[in-house]
Protein backbone atom coordinates (compact mmCIF):
# COMPACT_ATOMS: atom_id res chain seq x y z
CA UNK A 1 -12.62 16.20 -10.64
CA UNK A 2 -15.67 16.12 -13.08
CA UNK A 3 -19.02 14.82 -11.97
CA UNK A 4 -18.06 10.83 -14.01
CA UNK A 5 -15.08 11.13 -11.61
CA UNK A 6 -16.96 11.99 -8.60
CA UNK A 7 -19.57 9.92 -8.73
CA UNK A 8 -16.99 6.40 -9.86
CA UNK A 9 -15.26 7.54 -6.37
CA UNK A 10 -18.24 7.37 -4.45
CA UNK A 11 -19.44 4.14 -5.53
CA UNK A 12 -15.93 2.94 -4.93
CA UNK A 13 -17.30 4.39 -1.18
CA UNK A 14 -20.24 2.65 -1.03
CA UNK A 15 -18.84 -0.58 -2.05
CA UNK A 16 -16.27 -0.88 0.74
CA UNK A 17 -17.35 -3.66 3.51
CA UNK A 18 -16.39 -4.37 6.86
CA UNK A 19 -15.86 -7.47 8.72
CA UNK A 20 -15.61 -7.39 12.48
CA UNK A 21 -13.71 -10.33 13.94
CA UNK A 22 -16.71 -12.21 15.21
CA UNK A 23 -17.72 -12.36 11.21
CA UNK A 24 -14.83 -13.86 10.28
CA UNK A 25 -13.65 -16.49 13.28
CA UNK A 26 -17.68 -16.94 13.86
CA UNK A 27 -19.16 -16.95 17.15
CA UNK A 28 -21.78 -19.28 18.60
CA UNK A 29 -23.48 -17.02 20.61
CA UNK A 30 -24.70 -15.57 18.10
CA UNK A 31 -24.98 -18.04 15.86
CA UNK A 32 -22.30 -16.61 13.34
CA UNK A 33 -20.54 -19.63 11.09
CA UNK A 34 -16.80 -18.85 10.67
CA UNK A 35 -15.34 -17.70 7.36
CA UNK A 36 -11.75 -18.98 8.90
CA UNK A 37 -11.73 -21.69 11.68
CA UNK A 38 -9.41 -20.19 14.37
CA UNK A 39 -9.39 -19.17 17.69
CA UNK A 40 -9.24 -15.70 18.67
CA UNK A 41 -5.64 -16.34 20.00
CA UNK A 42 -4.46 -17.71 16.72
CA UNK A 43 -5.83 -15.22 14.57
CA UNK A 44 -4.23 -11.92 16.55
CA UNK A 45 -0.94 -14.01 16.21
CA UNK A 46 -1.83 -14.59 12.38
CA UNK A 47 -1.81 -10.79 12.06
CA UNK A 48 1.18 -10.52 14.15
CA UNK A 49 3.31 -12.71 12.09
CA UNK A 50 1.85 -11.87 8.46
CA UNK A 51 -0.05 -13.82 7.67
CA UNK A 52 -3.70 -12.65 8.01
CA UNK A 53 -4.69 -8.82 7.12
CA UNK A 54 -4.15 -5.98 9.33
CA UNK A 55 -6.99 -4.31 11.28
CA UNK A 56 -8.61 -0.82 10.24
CA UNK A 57 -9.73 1.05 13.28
CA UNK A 58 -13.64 2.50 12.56
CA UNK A 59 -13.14 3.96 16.11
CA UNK A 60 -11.48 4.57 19.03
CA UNK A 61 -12.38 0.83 20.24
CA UNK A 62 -13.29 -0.68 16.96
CA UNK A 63 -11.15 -2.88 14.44
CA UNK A 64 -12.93 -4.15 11.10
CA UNK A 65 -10.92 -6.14 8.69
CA UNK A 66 -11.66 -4.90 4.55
CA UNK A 67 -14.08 -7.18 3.07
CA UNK A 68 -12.06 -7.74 -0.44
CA UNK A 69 -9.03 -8.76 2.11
CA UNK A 70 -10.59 -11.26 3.92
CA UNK A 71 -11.87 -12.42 0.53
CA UNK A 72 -8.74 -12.65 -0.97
CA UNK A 73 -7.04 -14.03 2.20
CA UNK A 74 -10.05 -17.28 1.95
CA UNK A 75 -8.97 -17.17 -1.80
CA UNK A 76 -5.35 -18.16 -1.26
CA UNK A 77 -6.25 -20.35 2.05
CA UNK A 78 -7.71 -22.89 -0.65
């Protein structure tokens, strides 16, 4: 891999994003607007059944969704 090759991979790197779940169905404590109006509930079954994007684990104890997912998931909800 040449140094062009290397350094296009790790800007692919540093462009990846995260979403936690809180991001995306909102929460009020915290004052987070949601991205998609569902319940907790609704949105595990979502994933369950298809139709919203699978879960990365960060961590033992940590799930984050891929930013250009959740993008393209609000994409095709309108």
């Amino acid at each position: 891999m040449d140094v062009l090759q290397r350094a296009l991979a790790m800007d692919d790197l540093e462009n990846l994003r995260y979403l936690r779940i809180y991001e995306i169905i909102g929460c009020r404590k915290r004052g987070i607007k949601p991205l998609i109006p569902v319940g907790r509930t609704t949105w595990w079954k979502g994933i369950k059944s298809g139709k919203y994007p699978k879960p990365v684990m960060l961590s033992d104890r940590t799930k984050a969704w891929r930013y250009d997912k959740i993008e393209l998931l609000l994409k095709s909800l309108n």
